[in-house]
Protein backbone atom coordinates (compact mmCIF):
# COMPACT_ATOMS: atom_id res chain seq x y z
CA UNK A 1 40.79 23.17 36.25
CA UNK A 2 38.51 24.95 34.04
CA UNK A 3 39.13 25.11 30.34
CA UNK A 4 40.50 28.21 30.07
CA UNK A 5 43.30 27.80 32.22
CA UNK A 6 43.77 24.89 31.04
CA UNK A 7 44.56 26.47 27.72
CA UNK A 8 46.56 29.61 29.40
CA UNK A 9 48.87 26.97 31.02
CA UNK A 10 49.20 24.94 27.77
CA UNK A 11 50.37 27.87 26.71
CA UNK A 12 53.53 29.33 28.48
CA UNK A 13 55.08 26.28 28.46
CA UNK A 14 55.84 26.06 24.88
CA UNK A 15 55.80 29.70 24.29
CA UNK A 16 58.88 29.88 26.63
CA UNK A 17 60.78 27.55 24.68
CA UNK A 18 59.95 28.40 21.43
CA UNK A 19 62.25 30.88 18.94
CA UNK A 20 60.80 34.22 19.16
CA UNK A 21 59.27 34.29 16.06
CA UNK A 22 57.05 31.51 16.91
CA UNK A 23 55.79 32.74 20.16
CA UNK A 24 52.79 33.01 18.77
CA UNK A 25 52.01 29.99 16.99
CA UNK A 26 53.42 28.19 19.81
CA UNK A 27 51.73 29.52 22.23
CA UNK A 28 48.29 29.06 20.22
CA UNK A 29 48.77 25.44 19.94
CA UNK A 30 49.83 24.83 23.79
CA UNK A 31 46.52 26.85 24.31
CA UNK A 32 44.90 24.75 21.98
CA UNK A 33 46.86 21.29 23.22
CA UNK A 34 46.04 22.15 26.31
CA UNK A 35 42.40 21.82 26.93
CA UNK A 36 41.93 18.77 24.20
CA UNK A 37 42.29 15.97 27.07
CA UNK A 38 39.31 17.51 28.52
CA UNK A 39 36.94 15.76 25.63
CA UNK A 40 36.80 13.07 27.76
CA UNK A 41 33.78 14.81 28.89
CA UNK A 42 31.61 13.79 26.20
CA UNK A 43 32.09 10.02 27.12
CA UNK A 44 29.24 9.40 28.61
CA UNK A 45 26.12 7.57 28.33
CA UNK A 46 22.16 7.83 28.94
CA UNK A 47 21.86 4.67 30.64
CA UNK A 48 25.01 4.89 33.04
CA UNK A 49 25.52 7.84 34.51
CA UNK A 50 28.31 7.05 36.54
CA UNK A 51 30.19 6.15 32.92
CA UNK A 52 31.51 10.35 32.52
CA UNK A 53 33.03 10.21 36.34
CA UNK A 54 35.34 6.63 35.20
CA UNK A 55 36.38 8.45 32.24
CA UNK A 56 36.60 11.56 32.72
CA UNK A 57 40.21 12.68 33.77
CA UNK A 58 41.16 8.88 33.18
CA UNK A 59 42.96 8.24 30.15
CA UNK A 60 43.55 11.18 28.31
CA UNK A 61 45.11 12.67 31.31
CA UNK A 62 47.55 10.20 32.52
CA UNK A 63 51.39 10.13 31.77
CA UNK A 64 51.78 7.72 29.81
CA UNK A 65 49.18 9.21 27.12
CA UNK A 66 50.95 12.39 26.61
CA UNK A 67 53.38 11.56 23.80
CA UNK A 68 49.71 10.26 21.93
CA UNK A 69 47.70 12.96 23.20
CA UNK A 70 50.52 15.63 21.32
CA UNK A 71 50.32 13.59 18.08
CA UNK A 72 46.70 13.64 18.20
CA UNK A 73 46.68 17.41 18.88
CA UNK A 74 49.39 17.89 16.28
CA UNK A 75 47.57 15.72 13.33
CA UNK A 76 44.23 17.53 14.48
CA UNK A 77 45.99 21.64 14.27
CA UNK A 78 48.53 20.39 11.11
CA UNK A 79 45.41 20.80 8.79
CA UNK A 80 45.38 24.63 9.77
CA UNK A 81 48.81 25.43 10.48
CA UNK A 82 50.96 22.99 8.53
CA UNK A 83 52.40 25.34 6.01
CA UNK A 84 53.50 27.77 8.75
CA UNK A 85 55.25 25.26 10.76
CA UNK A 86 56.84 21.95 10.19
CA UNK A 87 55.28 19.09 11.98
CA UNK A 88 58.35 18.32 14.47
CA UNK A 89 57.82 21.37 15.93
CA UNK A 90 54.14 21.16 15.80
CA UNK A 91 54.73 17.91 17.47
CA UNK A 92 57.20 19.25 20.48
CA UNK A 93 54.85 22.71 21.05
CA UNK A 94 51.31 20.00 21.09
CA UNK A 95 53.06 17.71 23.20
CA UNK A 96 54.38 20.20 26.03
CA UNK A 97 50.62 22.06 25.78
CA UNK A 98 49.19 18.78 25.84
CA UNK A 99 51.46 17.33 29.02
CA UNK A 100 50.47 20.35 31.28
CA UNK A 101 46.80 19.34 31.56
CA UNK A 102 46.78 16.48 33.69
CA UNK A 103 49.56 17.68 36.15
CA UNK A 104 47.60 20.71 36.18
CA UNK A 105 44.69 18.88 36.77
CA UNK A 106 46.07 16.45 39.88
CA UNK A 107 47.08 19.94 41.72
CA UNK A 108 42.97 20.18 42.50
CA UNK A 109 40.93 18.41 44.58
CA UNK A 110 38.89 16.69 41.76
CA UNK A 111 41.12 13.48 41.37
CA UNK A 112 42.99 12.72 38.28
CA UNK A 113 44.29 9.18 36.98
CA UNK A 114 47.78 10.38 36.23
CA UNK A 115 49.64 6.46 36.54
CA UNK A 116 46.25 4.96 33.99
CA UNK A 117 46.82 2.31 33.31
CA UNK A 118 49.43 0.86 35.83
CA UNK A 119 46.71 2.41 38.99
CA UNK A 120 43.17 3.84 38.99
CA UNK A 121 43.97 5.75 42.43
CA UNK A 122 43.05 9.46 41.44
CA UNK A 123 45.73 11.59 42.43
CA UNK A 124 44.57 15.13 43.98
CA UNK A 125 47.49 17.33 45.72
CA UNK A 126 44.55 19.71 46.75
CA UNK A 127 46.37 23.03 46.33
CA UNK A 128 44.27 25.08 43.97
CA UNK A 129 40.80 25.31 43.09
CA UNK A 130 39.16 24.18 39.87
CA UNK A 131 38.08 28.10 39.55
CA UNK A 132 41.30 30.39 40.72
CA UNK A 133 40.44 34.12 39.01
CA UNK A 134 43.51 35.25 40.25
CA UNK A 135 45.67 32.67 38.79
CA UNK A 136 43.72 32.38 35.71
CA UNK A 137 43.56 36.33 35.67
CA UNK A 138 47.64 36.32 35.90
CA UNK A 139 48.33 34.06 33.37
CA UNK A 140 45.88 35.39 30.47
CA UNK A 141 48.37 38.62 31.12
CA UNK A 142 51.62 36.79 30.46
CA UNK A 143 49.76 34.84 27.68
CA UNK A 144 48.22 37.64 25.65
CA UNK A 145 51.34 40.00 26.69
CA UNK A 146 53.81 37.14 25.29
CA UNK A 147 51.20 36.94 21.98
CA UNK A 148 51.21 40.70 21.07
CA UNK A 149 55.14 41.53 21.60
CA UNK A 150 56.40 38.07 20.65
CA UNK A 151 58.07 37.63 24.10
CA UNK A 152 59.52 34.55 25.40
CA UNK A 153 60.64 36.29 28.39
CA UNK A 154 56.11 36.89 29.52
CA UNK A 155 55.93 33.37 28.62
CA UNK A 156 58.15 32.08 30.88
CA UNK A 157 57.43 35.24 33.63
CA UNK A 158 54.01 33.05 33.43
CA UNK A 159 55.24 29.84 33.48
CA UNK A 160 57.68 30.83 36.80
CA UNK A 161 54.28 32.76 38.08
CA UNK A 162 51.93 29.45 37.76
CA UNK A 163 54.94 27.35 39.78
CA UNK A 164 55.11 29.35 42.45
CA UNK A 165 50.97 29.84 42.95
CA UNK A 166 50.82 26.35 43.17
CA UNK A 167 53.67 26.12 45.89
CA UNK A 168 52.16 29.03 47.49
CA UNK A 169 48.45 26.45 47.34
CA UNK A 170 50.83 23.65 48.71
CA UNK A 171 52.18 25.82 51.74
CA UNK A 172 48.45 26.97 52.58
CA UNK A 173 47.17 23.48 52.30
CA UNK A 174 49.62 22.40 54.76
CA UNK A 175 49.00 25.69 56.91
CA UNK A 176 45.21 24.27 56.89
CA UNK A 177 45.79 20.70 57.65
CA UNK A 178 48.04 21.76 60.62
CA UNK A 179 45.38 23.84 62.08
CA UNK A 180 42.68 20.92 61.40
CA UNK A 181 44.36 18.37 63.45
CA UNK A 182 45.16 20.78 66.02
CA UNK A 183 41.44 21.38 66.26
CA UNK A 184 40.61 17.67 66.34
CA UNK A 185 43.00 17.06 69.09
CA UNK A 186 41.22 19.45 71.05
CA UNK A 187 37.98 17.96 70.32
CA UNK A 188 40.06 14.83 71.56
CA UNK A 189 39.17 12.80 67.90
CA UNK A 190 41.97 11.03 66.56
CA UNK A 191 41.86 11.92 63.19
CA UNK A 192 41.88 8.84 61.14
CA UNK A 193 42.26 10.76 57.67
CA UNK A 194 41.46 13.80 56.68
CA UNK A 195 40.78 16.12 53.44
CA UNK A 196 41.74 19.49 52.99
CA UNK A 197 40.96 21.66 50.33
CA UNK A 198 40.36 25.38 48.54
CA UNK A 199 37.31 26.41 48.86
CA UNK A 200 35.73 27.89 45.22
CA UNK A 201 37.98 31.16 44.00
CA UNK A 202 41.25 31.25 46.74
CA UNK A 203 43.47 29.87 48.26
CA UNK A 204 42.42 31.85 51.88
CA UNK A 205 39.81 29.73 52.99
CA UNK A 206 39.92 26.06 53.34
CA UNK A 207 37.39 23.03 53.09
CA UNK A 208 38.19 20.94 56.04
CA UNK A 209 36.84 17.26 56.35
CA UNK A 210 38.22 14.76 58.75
CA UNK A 211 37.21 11.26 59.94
CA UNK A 212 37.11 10.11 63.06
CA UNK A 213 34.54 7.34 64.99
CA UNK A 214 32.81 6.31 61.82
CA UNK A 215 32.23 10.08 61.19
CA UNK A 216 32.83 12.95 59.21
CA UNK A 217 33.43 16.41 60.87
CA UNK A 218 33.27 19.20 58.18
CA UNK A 219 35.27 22.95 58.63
CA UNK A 220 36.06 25.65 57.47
CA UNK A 221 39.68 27.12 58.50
CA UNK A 222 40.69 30.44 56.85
CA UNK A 223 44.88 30.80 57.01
CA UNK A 224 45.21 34.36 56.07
CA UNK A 225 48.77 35.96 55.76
CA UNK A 226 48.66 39.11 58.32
CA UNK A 227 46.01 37.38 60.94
CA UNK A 228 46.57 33.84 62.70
CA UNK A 229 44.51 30.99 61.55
CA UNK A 230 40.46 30.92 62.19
CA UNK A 231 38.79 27.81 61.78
CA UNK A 232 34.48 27.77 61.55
CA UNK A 233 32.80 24.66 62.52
CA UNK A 234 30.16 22.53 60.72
CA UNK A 235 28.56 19.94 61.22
CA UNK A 236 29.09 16.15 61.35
CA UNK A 237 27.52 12.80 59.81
CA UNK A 238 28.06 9.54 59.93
CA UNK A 239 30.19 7.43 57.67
CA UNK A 240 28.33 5.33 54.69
CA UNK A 241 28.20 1.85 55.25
CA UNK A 242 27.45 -0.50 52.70
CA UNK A 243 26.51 -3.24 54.80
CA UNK A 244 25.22 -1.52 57.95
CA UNK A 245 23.10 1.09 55.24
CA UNK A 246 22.33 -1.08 52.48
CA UNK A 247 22.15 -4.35 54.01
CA UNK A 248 19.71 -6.38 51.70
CA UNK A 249 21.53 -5.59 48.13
CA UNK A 250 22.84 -8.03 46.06
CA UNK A 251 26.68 -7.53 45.89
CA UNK A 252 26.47 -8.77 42.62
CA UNK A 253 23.94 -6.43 41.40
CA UNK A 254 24.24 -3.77 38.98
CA UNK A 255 23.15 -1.45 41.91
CA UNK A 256 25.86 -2.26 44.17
CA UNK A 257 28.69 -2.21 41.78
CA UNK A 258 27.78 1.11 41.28
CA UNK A 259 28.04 2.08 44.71
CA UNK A 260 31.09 0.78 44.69
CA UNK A 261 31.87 2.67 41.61
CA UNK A 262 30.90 6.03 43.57
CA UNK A 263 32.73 5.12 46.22
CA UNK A 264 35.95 4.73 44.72
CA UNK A 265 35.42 8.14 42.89
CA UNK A 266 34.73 10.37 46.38
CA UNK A 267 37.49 8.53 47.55
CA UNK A 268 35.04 6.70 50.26
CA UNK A 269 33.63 10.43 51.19
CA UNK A 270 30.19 9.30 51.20
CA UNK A 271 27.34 9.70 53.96
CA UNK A 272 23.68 8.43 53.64
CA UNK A 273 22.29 12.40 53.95
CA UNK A 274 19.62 12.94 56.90
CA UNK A 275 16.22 12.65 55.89
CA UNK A 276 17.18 11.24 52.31
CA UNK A 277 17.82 7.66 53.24
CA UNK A 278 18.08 6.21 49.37
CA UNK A 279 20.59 9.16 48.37
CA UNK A 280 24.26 8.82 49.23
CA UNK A 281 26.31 12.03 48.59
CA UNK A 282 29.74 13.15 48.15
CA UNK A 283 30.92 14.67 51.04
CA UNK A 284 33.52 16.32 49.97
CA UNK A 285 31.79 18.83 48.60
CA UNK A 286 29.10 21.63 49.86
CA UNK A 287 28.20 24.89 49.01
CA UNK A 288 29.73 26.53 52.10
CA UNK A 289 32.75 25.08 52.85
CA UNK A 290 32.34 23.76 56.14
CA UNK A 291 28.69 22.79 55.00
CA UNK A 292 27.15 19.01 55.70
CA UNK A 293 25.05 19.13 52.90
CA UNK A 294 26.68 17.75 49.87
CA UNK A 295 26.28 19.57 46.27
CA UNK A 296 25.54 16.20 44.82
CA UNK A 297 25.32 12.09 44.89
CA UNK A 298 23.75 8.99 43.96
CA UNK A 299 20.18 7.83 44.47
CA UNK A 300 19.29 4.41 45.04
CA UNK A 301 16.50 2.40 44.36
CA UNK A 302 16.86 -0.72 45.86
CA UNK A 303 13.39 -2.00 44.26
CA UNK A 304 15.34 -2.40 41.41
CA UNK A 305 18.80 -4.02 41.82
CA UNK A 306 19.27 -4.81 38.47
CA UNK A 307 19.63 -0.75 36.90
CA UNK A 308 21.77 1.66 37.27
CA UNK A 309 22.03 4.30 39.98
CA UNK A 310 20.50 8.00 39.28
CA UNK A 311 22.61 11.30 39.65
CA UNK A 312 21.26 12.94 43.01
CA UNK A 313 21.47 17.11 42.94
CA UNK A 314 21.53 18.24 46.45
CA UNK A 315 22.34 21.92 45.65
CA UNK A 316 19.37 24.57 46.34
CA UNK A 317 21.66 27.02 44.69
CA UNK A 318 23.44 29.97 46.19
CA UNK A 319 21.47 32.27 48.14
CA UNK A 320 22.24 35.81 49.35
CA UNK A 321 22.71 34.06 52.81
CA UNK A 322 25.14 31.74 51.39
CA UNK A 323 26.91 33.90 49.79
CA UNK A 324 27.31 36.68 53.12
CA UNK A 325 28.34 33.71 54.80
CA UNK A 326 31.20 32.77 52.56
CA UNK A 327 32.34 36.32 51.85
CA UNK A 328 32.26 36.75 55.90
CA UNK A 329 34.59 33.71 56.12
CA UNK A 330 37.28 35.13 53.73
CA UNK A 331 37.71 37.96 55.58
CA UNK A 332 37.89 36.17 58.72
CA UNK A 333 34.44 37.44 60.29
CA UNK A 334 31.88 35.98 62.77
CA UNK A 335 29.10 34.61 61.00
CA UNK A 336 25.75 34.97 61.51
CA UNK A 337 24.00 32.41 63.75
CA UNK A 338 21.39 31.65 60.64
CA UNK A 339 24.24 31.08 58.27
CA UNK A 340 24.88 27.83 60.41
CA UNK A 341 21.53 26.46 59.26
CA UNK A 342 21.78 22.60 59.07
CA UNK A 343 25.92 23.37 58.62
CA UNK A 344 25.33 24.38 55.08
């Protein structure tokens, strides 16, 4: 998720276990502890592009890096704080900080390398979005409430509220999914997988993918609590195929191990977009959420084999239209026939 709840999570945790007079300081170093295995970020390079997407949630966010990941964030904060608490406890308040971020991480859609380096699959339960202002919102409360009276009881009033907003994500995920197949049965597809999602800022409306036929059908499907289930449909595209689409590359060129490489990070998403026949995008992602148009991808120049691949921005940013369109489908409207346009 983003940084700062990140932090707010890293938080709670140790500030519910801590003695009450170290609320505080515990509290400030699962905040800090917390968003550290998101420096990952700045490995990257100028030449490779793809480099930031292998690393980033790789490493520093799987299990087994935790106990290191504390010691690093204890060693790092004991330079500031080491006369005002002894280094075990710096240690245990780093470490539980430090542990929430890639569990926290794996509940979104983004993919996170939890079992590194026994697997590379990137685990995504898909129940919250990387932006939630309600759950991010929620928890600064607890957080800053728990600072200012010293209160282990908001810290863990937190920690029980971030628990059950991600079960609440995992019941409306599965709310979605059931609806999806239900509307690919009627379609008579048989859904050979399928991706479900929050869209940006909820957990009421849902990103909907699902393959079927060597394509992708995209959807939107709002589950709202006091009205039954609405689903708005997108468009569809067909399936990349390395062979069928890029049938004179070299599989041992630099070129097609990074296709490869982008493949394995959208999860085999990927679709060769219309009208844009060197750019392959990520499909799993789109400004609207039961858009065809992907927010962003890979361009390939197949003149040269031997260099890398270029990052490929789809996005034309978010337009008044867009943004109608999306508001309309949280509240469960009709949309507009224009905000269909090319199922963006």
């Amino acid at each position: 998720m983003d940084p700062l709840s990140q932090g707010l999570v890293g938080a709670v945790l140790p500030g519910s276990v801590s003695g009450k007079k170290e609320v505080r300081l515990a509290s400030l170093v699962g905040f800090l502890s917390g968003m550290l295995a998101d420096l990952d970020i700045l490995i990257r390079s100028s030449e490779d592009p793809l480099l930031v997407l292998d690393y980033h949630r790789q490493f520093t966010h799987s299990l087994v890096f935790i106990p290191l990941g504390g010691l690093i964030a204890a060693g790092i904060l004991r330079i500031f704080l080491g006369r005002r608490l002894g280094f075990g406890k710096l240690y245990l308040y780093a470490t539980l900080g430090y542990a929430t971020a890639g569990l926290l991480d794996a509940c979104t859609n983004y993919g996170t390398q939890l079992l590194w380096p026994f697997s590379d699959e990137r685990i995504a339960w898909n129940i919250i979005s990387i932006i939630d202002p309600v759950f991010t919102l929620t928890l600064a409360f607890f957080v800053i409430f728990a600072v200012i009276r010293r209160s282990r009881a908001a810290s863990r009033i937190g920690l029980l509220f971030a628990v059950l907003y991600l079960a609440f994500g995992l019941y409306q995920r599965e709310r979605a999914e059931d609806v999806l197949r239900a509307v690919a049965e009627e379609r008579g597809h048989a859904v050979e997988r399928a991706l479900v999602f929050p869209s940006i800022g909820n957990l009421v409306l849902w990103r909907a993918v699902y393959e079927s036929g060597g394509k992708y059908y995209m959807n939107a499907v709002r589950v709202g609590l006091f009205s039954p289930p609405k689903i708005y449909e997108g468009g569809q595209i067909e399936k990349f195929d390395p062979e069928r689409d890029l049938p004179g590359l070299d599989p041992g060129s630099v070129l097609y191990r990074d296709v490869r490489r982008f493949k394995h990070f959208s999860d085999g998403y990927l679709a060769v977009y219309p009208g844009s026949p060197n750019a392959v995008g990520d499909m799993r992602y789109s400004l609207l959420p039961n858009g065809v148009k992907p927010l962003w991808g890979i361009a390939i120049d197949e003149d040269n084999p031997d260099n890398h691949v270029t990052m490929y921005d789809y996005g034309r940013g978010v337009t008044d239209e867009k943004w109608r369109a999306f508001l309309a489908m949280i509240r469960g409207r009709e949309l507009a026939p224009s905000s269909t346009e090319e199922g963006e």
